[in-house]
C-alpha atoms as a PDB file:
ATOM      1  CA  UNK A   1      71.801-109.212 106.519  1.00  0.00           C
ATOM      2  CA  UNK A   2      74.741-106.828 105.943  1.00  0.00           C
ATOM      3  CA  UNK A   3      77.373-108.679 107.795  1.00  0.00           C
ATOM      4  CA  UNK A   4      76.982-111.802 105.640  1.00  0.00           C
ATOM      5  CA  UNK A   5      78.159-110.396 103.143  1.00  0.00           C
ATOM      6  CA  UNK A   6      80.983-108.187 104.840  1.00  0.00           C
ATOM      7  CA  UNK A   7      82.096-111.170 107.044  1.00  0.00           C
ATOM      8  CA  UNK A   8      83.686-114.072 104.323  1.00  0.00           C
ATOM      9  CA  UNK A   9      85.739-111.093 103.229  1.00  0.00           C
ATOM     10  CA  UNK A  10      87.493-110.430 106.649  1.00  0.00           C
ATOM     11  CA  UNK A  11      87.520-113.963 108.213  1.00  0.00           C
ATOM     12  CA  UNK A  12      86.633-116.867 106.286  1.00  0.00           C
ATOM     13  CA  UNK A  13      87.294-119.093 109.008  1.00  0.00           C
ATOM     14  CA  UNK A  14      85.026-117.167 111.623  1.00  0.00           C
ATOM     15  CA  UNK A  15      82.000-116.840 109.374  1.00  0.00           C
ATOM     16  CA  UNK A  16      82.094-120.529 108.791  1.00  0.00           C
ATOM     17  CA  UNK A  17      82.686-121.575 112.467  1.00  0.00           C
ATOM     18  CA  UNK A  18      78.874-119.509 112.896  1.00  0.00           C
ATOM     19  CA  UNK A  19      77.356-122.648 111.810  1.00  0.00           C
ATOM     20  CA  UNK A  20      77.639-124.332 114.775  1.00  0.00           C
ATOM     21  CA  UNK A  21      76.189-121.741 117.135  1.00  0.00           C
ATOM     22  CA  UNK A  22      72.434-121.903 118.080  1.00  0.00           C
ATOM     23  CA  UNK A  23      70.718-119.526 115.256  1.00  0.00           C
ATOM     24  CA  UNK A  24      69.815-116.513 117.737  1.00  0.00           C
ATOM     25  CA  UNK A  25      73.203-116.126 118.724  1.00  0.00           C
ATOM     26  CA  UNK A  26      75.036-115.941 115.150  1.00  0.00           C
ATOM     27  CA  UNK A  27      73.954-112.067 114.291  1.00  0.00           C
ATOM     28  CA  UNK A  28      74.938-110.358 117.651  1.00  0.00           C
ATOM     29  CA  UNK A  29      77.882-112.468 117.846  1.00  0.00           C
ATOM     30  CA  UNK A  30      78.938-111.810 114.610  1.00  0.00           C
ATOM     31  CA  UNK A  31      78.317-108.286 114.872  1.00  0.00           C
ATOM     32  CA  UNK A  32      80.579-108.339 118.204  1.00  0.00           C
ATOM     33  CA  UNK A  33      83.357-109.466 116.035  1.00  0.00           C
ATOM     34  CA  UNK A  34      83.036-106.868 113.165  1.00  0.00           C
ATOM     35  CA  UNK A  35      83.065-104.348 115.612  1.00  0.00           C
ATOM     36  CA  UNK A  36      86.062-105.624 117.075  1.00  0.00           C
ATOM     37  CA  UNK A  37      87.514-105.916 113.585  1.00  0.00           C
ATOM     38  CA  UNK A  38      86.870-102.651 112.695  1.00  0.00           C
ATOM     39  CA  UNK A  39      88.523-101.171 116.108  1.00  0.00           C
ATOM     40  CA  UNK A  40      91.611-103.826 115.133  1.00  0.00           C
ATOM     41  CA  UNK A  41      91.936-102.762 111.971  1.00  0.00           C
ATOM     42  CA  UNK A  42      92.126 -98.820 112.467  1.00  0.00           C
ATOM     43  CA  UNK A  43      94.660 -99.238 114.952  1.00  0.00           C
ATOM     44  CA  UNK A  44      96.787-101.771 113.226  1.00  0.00           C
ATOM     45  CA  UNK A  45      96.988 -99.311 110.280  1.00  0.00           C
ATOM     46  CA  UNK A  46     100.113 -97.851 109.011  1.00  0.00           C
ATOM     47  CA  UNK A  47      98.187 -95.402 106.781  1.00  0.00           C
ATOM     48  CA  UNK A  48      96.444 -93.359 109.384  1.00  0.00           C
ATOM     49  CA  UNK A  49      98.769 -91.222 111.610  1.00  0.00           C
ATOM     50  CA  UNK A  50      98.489 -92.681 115.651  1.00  0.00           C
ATOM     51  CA  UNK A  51      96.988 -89.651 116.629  1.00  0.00           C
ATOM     52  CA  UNK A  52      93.956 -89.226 113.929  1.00  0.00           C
ATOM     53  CA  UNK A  53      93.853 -93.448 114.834  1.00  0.00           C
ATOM     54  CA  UNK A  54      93.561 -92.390 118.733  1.00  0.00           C
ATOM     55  CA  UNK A  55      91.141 -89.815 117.862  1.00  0.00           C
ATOM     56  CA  UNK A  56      89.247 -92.305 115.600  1.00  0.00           C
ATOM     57  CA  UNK A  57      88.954 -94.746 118.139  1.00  0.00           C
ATOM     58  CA  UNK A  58      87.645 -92.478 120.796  1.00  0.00           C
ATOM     59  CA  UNK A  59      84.893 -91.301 118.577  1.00  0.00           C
ATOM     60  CA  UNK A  60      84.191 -94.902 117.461  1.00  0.00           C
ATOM     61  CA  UNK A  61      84.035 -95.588 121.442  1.00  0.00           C
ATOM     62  CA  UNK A  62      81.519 -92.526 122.016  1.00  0.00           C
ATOM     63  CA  UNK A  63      79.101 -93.352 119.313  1.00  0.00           C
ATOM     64  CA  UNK A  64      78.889 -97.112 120.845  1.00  0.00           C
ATOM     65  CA  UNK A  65      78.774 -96.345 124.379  1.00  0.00           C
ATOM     66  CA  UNK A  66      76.098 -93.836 122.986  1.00  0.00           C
ATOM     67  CA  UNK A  67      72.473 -94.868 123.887  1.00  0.00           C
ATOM     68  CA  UNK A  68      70.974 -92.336 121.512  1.00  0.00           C
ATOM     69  CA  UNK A  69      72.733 -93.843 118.395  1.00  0.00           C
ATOM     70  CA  UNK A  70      71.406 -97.221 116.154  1.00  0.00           C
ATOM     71  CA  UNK A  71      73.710 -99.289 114.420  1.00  0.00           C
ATOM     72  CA  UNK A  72      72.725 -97.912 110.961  1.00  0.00           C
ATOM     73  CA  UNK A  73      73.684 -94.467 112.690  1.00  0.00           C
ATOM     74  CA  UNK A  74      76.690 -95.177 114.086  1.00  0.00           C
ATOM     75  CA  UNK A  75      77.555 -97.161 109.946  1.00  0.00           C
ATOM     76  CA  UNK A  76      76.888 -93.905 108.648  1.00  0.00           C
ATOM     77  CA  UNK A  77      79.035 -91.688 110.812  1.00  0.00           C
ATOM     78  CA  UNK A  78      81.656 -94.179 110.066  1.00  0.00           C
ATOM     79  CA  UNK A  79      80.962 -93.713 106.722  1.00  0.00           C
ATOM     80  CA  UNK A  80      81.638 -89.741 106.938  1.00  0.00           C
ATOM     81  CA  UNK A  81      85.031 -90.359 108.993  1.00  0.00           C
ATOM     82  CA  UNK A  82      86.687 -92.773 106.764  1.00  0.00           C
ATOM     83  CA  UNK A  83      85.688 -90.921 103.416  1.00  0.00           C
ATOM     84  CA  UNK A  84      85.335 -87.217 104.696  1.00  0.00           C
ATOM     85  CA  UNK A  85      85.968 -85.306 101.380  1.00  0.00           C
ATOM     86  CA  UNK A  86      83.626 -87.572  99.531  1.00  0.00           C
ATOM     87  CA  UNK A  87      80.523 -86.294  98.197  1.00  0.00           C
END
């Protein structure tokens, strides 16, 4: 899975605390916290004026509320958003 390999490199100490939970809990768990991170971390950052951050965030909160959107969806719209001149 994708978030093992994206998880040691935002919290060590999380991804090794996984262990202990039974095994069908670690991936939604996990990807409860990497969602969280990724809310976090957009509006914690000094790069990104507060309003594009606000705006971010309220898209980022549409596309999960969204029942017509997967995960891999939702990755790749993220995907556009933080890197929209690329390509």
């Amino acid at each position: 899975m994708v978030y093992q390999e994206i998880l040691p490199r935002v919290s060590r100490s999380f991804y090794l605390t996984l262990r202990i939970l039974p095994r069908q809990l670690r991936e939604p768990i996990c990807l409860a916290y990497l969602l969280a991170r990724i809310s976090d971390t957009v509006a914690d950052s000094q790069v990104i004026a507060k309003t594009d951050r606000v705006k971010w965030l309220e898209s980022f909160e549409s596309l999960l509320l969204s029942q017509q959107h997967p995960v891999s969806e939702i990755t790749a719209q993220l995907r556009v958003e933080a890197h929209p001149h690329a390509g």
